[in-house]
N, C-alpha and C. Protein backbone atom coordinates (compact mmCIF):
# COMPACT_ATOMS: atom_id res chain seq x y z
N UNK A 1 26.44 7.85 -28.74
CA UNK A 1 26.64 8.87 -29.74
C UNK A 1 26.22 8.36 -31.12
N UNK A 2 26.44 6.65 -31.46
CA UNK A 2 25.71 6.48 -32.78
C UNK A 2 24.19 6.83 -33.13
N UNK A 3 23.71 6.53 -31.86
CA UNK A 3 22.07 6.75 -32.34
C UNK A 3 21.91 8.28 -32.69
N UNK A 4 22.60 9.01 -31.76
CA UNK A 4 22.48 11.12 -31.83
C UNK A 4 22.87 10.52 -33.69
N UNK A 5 23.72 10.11 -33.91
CA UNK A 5 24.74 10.18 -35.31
C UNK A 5 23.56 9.87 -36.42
N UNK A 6 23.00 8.84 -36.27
CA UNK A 6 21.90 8.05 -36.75
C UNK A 6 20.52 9.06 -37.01
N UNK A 7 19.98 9.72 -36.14
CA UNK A 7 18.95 10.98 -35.57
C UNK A 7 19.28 11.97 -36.63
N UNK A 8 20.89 12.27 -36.35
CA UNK A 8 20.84 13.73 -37.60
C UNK A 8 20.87 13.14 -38.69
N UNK A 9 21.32 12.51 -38.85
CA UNK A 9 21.41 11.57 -40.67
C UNK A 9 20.06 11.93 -41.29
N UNK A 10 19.58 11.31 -39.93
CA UNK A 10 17.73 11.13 -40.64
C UNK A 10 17.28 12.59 -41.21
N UNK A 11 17.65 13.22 -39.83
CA UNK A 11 17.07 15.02 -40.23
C UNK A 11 17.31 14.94 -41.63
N UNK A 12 19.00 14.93 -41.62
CA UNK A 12 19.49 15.85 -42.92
C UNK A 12 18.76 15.23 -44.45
N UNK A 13 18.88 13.84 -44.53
CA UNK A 13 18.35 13.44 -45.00
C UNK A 13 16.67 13.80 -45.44
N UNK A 14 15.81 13.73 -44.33
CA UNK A 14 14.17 14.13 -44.75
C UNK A 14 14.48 15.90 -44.94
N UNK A 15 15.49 16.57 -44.90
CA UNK A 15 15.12 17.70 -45.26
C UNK A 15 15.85 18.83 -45.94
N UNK A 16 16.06 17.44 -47.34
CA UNK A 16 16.44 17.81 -48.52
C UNK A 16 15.16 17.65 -49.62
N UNK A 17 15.73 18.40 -50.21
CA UNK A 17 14.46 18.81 -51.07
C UNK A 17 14.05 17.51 -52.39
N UNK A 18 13.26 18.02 -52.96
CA UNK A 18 12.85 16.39 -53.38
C UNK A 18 13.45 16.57 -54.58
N UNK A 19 13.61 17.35 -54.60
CA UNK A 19 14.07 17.76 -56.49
C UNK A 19 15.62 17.89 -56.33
N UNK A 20 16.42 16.90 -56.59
CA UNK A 20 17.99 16.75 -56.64
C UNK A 20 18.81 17.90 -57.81
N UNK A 21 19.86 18.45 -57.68
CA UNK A 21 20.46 19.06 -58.31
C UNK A 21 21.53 19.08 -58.32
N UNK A 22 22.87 19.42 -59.12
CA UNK A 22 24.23 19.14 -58.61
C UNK A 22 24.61 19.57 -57.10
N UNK A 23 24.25 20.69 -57.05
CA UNK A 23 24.46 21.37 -55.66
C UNK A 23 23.66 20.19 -54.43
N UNK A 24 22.49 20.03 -54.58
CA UNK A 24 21.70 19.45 -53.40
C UNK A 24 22.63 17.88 -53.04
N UNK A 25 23.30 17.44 -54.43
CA UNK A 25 23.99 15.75 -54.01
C UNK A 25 24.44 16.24 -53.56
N UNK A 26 25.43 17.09 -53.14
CA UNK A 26 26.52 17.49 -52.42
C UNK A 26 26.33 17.97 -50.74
N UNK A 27 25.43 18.61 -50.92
CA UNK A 27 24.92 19.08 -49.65
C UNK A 27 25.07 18.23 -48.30
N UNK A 28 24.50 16.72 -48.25
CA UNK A 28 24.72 15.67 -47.35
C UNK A 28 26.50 15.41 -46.99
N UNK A 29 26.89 15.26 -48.05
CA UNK A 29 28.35 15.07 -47.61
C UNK A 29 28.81 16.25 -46.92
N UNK A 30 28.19 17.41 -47.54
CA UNK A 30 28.66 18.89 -46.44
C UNK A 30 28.26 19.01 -45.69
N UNK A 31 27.23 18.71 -45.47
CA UNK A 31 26.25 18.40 -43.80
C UNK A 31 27.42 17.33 -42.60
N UNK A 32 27.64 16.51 -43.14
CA UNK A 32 28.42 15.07 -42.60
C UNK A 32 29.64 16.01 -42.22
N UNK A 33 29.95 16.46 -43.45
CA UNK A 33 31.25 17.15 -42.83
C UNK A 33 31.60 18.08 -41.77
N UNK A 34 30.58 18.56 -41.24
CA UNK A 34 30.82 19.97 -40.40
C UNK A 34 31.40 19.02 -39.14
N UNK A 35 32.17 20.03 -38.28
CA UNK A 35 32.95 19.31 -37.37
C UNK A 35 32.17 19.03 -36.22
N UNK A 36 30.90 19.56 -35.25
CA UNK A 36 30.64 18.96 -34.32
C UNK A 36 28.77 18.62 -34.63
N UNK A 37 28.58 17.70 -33.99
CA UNK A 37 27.06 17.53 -33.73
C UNK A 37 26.22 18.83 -33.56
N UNK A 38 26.35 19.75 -32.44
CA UNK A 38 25.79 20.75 -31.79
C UNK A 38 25.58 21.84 -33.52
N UNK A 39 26.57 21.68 -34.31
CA UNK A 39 26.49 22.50 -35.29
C UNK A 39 25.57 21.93 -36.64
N UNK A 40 25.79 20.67 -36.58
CA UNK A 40 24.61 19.82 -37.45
C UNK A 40 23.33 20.05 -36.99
N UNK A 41 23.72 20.07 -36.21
CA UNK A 41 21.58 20.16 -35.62
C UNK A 41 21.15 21.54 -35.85
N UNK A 42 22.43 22.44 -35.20
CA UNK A 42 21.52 23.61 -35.98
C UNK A 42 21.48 24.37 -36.91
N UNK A 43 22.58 23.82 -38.05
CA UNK A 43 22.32 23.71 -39.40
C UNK A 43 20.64 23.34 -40.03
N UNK A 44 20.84 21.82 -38.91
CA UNK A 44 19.40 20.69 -39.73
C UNK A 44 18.11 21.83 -39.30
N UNK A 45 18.20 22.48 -38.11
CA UNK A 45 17.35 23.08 -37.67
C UNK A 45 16.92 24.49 -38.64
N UNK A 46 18.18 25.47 -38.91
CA UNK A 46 18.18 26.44 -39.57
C UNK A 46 17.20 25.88 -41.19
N UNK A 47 17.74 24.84 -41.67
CA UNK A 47 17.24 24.26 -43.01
C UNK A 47 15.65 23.61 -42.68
N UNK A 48 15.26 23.38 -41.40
CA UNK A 48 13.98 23.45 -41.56
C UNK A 48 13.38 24.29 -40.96
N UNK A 49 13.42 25.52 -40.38
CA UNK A 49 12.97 26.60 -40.64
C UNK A 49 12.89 27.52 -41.74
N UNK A 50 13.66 27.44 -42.89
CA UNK A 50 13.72 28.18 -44.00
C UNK A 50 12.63 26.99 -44.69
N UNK A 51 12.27 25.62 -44.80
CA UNK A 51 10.90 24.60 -45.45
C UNK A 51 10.28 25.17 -44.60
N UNK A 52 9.75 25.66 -43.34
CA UNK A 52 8.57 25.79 -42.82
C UNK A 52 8.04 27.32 -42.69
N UNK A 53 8.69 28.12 -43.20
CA UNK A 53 8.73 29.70 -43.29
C UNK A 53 7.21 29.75 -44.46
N UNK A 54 7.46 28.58 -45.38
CA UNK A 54 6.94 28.91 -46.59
C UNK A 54 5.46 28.06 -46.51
N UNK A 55 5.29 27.47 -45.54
CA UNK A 55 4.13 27.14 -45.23
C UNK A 55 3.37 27.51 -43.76
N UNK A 56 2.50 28.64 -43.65
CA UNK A 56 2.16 29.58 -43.23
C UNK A 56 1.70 28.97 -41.43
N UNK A 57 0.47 27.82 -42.21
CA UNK A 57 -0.05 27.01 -40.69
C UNK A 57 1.15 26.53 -39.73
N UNK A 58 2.36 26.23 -40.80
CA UNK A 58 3.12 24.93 -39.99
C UNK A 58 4.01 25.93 -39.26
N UNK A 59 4.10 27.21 -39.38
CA UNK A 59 5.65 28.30 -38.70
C UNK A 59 4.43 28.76 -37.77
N UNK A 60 2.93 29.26 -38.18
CA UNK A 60 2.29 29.74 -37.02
C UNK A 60 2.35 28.79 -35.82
N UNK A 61 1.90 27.15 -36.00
CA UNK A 61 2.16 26.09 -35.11
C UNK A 61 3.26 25.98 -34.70
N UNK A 62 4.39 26.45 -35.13
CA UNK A 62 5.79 26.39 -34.64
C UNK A 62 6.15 27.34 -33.56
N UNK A 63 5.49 28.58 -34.04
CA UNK A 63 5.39 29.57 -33.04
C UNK A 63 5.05 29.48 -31.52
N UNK A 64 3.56 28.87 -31.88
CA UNK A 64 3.44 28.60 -30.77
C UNK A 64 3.46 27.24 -29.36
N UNK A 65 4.08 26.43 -30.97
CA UNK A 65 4.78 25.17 -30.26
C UNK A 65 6.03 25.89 -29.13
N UNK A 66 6.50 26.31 -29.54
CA UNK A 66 7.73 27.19 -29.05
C UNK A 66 7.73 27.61 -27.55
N UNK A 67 6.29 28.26 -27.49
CA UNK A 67 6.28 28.87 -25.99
C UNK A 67 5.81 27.73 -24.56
N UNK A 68 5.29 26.55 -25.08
CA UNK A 68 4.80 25.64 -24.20
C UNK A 68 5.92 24.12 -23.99
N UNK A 69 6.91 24.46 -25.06
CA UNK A 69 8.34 23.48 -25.64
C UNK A 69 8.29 22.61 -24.22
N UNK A 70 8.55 23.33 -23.37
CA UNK A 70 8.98 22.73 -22.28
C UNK A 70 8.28 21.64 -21.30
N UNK A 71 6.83 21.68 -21.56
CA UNK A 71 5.91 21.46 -20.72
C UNK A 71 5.54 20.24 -21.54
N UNK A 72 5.74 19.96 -22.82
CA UNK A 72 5.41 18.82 -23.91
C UNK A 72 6.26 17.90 -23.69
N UNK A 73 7.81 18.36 -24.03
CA UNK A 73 8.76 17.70 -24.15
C UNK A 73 9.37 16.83 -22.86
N UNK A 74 9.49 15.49 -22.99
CA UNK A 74 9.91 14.44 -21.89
C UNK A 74 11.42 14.64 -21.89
N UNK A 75 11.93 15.10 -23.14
CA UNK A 75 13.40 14.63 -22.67
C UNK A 75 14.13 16.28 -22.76
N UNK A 76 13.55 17.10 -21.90
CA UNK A 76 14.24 18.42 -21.45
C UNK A 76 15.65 18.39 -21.28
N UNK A 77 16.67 19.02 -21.91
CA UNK A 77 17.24 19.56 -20.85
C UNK A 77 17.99 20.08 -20.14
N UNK A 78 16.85 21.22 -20.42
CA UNK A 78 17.03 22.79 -19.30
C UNK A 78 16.49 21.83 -17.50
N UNK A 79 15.65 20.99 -17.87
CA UNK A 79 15.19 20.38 -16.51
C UNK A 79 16.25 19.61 -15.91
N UNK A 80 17.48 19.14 -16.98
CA UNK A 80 18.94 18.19 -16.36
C UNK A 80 19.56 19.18 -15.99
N UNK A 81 19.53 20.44 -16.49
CA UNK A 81 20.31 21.48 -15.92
C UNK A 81 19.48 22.01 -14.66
N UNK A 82 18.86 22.06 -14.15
CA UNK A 82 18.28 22.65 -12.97
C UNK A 82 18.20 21.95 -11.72
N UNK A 83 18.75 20.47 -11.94
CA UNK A 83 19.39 19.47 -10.67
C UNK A 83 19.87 20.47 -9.62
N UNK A 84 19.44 19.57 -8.60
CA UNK A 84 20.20 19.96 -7.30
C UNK A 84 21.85 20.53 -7.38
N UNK A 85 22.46 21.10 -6.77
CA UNK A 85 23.26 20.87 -6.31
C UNK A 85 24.42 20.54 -5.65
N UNK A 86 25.93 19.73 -5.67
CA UNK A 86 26.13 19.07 -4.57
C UNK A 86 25.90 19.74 -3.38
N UNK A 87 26.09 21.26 -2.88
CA UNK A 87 25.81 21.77 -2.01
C UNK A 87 24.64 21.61 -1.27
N UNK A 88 23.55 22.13 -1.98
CA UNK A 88 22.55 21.65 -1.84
C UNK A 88 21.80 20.21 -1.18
N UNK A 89 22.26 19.49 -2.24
CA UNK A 89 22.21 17.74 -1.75
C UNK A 89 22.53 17.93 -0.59
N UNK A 90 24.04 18.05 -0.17
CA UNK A 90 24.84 17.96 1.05
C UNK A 90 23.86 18.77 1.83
N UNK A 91 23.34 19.86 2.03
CA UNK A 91 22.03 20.32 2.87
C UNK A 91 21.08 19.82 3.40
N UNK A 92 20.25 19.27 2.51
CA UNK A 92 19.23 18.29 2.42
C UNK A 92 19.58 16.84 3.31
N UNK A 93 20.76 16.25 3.28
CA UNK A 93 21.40 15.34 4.12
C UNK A 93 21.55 15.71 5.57
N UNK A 94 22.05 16.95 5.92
CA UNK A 94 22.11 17.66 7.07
C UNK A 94 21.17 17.75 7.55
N UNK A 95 19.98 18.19 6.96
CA UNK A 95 18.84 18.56 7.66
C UNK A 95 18.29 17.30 8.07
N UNK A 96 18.65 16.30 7.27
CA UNK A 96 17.33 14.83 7.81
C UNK A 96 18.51 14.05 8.46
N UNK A 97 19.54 14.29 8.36
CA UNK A 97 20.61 13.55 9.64
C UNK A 97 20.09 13.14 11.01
N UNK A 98 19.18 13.71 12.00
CA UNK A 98 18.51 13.16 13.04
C UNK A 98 17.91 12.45 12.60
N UNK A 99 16.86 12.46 11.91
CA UNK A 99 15.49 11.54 10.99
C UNK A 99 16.26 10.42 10.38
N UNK A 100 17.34 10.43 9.72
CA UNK A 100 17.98 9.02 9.25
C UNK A 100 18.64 8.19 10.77
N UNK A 101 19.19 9.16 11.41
CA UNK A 101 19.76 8.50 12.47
C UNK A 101 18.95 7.64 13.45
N UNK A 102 17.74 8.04 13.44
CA UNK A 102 16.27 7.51 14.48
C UNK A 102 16.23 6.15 13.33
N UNK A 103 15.96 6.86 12.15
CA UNK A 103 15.32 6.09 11.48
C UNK A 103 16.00 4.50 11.27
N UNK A 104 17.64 4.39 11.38
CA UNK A 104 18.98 3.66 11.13
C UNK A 104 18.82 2.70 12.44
N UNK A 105 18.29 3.42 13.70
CA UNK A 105 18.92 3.12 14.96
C UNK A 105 17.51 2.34 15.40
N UNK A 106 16.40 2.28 15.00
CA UNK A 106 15.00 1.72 14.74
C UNK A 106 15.28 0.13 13.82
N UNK A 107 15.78 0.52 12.71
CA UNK A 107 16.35 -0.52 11.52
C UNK A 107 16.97 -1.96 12.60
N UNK A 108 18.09 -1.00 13.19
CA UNK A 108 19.04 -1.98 13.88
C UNK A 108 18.02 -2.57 14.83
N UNK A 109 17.38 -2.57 15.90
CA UNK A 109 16.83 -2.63 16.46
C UNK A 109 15.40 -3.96 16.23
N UNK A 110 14.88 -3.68 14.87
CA UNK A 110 14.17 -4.52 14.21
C UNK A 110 14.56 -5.84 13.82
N UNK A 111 16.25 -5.50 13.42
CA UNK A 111 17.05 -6.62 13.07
C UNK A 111 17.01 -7.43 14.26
N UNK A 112 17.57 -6.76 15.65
CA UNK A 112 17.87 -7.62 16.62
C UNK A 112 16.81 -8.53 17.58
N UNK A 113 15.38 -7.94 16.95
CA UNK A 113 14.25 -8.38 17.74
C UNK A 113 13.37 -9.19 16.17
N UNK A 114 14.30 -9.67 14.96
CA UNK A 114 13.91 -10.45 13.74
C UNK A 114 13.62 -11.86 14.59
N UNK A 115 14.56 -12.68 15.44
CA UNK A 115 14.78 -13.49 15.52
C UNK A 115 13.48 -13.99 16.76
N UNK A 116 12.64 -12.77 17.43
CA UNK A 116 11.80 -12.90 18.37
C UNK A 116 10.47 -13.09 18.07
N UNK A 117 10.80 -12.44 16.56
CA UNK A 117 9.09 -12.25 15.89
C UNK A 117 8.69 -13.21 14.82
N UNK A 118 10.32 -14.08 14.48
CA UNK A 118 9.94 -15.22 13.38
C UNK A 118 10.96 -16.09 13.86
N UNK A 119 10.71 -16.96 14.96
CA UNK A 119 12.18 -17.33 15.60
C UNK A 119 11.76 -19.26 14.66
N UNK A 120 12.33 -19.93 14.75
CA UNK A 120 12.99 -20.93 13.96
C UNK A 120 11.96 -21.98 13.98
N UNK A 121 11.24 -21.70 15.35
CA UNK A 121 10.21 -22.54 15.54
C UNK A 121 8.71 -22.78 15.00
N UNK A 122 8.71 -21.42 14.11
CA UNK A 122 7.89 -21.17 12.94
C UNK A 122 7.95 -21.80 11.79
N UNK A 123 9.43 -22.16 11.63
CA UNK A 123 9.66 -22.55 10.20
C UNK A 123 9.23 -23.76 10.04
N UNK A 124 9.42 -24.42 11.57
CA UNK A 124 8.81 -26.06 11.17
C UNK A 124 7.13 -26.10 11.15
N UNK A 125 6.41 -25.41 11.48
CA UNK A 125 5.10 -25.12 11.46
C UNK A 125 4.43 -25.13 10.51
N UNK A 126 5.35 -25.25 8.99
CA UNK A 126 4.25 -25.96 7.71
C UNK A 126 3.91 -27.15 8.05
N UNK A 127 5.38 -28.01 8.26
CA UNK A 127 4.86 -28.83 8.69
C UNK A 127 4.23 -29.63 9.31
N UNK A 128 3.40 -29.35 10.40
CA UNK A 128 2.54 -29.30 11.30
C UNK A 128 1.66 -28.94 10.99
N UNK A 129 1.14 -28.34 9.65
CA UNK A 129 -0.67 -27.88 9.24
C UNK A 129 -1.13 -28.93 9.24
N UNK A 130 -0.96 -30.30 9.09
CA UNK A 130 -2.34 -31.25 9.12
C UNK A 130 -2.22 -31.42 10.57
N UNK A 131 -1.69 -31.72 11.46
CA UNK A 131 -1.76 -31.91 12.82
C UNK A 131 -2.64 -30.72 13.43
N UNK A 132 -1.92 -29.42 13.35
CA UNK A 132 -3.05 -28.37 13.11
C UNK A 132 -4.62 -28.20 13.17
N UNK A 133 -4.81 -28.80 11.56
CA UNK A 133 -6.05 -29.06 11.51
C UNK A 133 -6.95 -29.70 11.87
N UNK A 134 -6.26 -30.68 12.27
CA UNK A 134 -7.03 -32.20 12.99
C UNK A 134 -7.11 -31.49 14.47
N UNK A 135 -6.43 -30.74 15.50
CA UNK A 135 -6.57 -29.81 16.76
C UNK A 135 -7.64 -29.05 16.66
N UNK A 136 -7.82 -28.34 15.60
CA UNK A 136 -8.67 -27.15 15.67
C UNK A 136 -10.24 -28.11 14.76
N UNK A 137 -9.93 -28.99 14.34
CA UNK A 137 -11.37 -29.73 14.17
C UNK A 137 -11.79 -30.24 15.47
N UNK A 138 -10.80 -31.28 15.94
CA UNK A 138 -11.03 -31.44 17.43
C UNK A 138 -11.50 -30.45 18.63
N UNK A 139 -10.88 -29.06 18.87
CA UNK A 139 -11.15 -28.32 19.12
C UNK A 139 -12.74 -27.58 19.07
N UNK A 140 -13.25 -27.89 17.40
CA UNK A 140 -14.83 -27.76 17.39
C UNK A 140 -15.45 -28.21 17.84
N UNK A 141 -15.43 -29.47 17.60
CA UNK A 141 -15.75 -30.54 17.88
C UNK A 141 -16.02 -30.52 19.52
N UNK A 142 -14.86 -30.22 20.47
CA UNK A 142 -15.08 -29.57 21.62
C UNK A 142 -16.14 -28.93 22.05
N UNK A 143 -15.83 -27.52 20.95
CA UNK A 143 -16.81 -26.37 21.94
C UNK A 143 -18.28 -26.70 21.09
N UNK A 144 -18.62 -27.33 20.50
CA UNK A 144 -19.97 -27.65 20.58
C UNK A 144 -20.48 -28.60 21.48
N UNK A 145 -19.79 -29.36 21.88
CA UNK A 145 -19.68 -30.63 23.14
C UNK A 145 -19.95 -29.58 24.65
N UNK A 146 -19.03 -29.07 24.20
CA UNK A 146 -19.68 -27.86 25.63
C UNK A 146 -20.66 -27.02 25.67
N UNK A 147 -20.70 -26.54 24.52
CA UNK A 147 -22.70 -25.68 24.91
C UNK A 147 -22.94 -26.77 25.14
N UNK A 148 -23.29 -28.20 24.45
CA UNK A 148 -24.95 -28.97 24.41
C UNK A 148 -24.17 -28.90 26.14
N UNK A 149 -23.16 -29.78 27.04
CA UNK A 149 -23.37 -29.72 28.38
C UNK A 149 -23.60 -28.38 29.43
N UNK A 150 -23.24 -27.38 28.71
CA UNK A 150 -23.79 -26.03 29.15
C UNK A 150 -24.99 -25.68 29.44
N UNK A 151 -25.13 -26.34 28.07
CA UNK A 151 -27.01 -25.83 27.97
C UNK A 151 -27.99 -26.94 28.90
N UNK A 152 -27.26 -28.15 29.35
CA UNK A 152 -27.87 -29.49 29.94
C UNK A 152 -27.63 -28.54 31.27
N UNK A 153 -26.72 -28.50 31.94
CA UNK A 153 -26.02 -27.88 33.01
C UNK A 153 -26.95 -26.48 33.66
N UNK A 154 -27.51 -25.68 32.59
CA UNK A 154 -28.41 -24.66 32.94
C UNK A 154 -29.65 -25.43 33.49
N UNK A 155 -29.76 -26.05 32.18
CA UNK A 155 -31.72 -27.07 32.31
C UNK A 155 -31.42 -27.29 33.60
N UNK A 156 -30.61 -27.82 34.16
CA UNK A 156 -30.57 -28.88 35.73
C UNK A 156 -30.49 -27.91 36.75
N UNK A 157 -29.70 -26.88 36.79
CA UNK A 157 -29.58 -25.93 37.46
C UNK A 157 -31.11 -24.86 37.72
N UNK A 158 -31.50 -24.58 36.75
CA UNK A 158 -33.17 -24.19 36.51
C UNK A 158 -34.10 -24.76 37.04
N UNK A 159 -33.97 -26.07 36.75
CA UNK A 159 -35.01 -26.98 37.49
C UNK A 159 -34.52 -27.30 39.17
N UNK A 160 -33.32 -27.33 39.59
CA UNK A 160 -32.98 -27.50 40.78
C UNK A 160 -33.63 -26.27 41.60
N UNK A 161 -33.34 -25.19 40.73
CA UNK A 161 -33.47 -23.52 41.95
C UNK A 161 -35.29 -23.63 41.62
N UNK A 162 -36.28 -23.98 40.44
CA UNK A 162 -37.15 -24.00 40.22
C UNK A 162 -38.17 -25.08 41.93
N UNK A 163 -37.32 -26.34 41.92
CA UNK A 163 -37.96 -26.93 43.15
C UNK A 163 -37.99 -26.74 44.28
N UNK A 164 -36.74 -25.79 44.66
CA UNK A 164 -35.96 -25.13 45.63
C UNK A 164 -37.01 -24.02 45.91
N UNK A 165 -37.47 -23.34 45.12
CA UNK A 165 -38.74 -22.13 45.48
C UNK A 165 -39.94 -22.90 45.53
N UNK A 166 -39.79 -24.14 44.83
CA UNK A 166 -41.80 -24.58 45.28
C UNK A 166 -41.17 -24.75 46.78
N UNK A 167 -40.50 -25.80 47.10
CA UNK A 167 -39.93 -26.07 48.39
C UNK A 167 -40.19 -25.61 49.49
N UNK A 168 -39.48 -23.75 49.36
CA UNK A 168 -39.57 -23.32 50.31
C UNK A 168 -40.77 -22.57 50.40
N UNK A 169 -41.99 -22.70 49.11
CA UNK A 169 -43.02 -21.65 48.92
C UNK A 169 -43.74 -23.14 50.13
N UNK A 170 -43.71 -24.20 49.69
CA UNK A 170 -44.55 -25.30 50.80
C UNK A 170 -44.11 -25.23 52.13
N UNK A 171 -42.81 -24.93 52.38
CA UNK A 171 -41.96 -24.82 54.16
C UNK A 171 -42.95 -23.64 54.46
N UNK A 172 -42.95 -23.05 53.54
CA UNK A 172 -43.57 -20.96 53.97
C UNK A 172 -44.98 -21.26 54.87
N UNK A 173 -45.59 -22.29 53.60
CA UNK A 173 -47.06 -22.67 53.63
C UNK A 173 -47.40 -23.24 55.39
N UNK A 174 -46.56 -24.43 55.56
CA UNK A 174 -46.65 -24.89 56.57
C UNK A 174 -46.29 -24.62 57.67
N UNK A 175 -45.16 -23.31 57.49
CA UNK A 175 -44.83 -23.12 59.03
C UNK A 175 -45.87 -21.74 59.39
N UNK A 176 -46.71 -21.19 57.78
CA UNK A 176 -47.67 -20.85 58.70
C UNK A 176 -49.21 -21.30 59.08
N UNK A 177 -48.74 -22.93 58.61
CA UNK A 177 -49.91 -23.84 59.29
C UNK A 177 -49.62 -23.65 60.39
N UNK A 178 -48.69 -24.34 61.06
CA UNK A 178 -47.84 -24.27 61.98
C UNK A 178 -48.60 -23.55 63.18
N UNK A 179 -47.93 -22.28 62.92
CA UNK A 179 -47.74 -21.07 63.73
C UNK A 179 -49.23 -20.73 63.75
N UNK A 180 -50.42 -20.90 63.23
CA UNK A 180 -51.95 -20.91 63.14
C UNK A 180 -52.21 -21.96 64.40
N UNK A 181 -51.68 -23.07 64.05
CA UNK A 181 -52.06 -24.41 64.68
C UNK A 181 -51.55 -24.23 66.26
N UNK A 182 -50.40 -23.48 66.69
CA UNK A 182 -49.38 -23.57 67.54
C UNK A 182 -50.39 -22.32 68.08
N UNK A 183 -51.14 -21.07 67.83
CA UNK A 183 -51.74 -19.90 68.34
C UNK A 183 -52.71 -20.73 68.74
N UNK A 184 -53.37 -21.41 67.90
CA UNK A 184 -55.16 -22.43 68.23
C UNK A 184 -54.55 -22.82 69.63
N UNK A 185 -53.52 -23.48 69.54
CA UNK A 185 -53.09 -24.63 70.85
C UNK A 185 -53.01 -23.94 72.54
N UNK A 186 -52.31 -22.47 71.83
CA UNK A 186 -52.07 -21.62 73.00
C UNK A 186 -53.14 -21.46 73.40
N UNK A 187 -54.56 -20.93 72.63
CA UNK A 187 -55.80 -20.19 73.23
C UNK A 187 -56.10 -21.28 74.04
N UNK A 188 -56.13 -22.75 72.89
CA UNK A 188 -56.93 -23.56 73.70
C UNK A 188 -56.75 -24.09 75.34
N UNK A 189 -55.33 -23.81 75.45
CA UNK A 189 -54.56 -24.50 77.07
C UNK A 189 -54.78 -23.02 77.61
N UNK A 190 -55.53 -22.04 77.12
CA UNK A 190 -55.30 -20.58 77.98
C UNK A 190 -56.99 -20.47 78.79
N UNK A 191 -57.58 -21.47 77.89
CA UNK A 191 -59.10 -21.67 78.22
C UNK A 191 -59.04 -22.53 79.19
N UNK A 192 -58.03 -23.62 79.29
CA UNK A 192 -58.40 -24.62 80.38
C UNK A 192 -58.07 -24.75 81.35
């Protein structure tokens, strides 16, 4: 309430006139005096509408400051007055009562499966990053060790099935020397 107290002071104060008179010293202490806030302000208010009457731009701008008041101003409030409810509230609770209840009974559930998804044996696992790293270098270190014998392992395999077809392209060759040589043999013992 000091600062509200502080706020009208100021009003009453900036909107006294500049030109002092017996009457005008007095005025502030009669301002101070009125019995509630709500009536100071719209005293302070009434007294600057009668300064702004007389300057034409600033009451037209007032005018139509007036009709958009609401849409400018941050600290409304007609907008504190237009709150929910308790009824209301209490509605709004009712209606998402299944949806919190899923939502509560999911919660619990997460809790009880915390201990599965970050269980204790994680925690020592900082300590274990250089061991870690030295595995998974090793580990490279590995799988390049295995292409080059992969790739040796093909070569040998290639060249094995490669001699394997001259092989049997020379068995092919000869058994149908063979079988040429073995027909010659027949005619010839069929002649004698």
């Amino acid at each position: 309430m000091d600062v509200l107290e502080l706020r009208i002071c100021h009003l009453e104060t900036l909107l006294q006139p500049t030109t002092t008179t017996s009457d005008d010293t007095e005025t502030p202490a009669r301002e101070s005096a009125l019995p509630s806030v709500p009536e100071r302000l719209e005293h302070a208010e009434h007294k600057f509408r009668n300064l702004t009457k007389k300057v034409l731009f600033i009451d037209e701008f007032l005018v139509k400051y007036e009709s958009v008041r609401h849409l400018v101003e941050e600290d409304n409030l007609d907008a504190a007055a237009e709150r929910l409810s308790l009824s209301a509230k209490l509605e709004i609770l009712q209606s998402a009562s299944g949806a919190m209840t899923t939502l509560f009974d999911q919660l619990r559930e997460m809790e009880n499966l915390a201990k599965f998804v970050n269980p204790p044996e994680f925690e020592a696992m900082v300590a274990r990053t250089d061991d870690v790293r030295e595995l998974a270098t090793r580990h490279q270190e590995q799988a390049v060790a295995y292409q080059q014998l992969s790739a040796h392992v093909i070569g040998l395999i290639d060249t094995y099935n490669n001699t394997v077809n001259s092989l049997s392209e020379v068995f092919l060759m000869w058994d149908s020397a063979l079988a040429k040589l073995e027909a010659k043999v027949r005619v010839l013992e069929k002649k004698e």
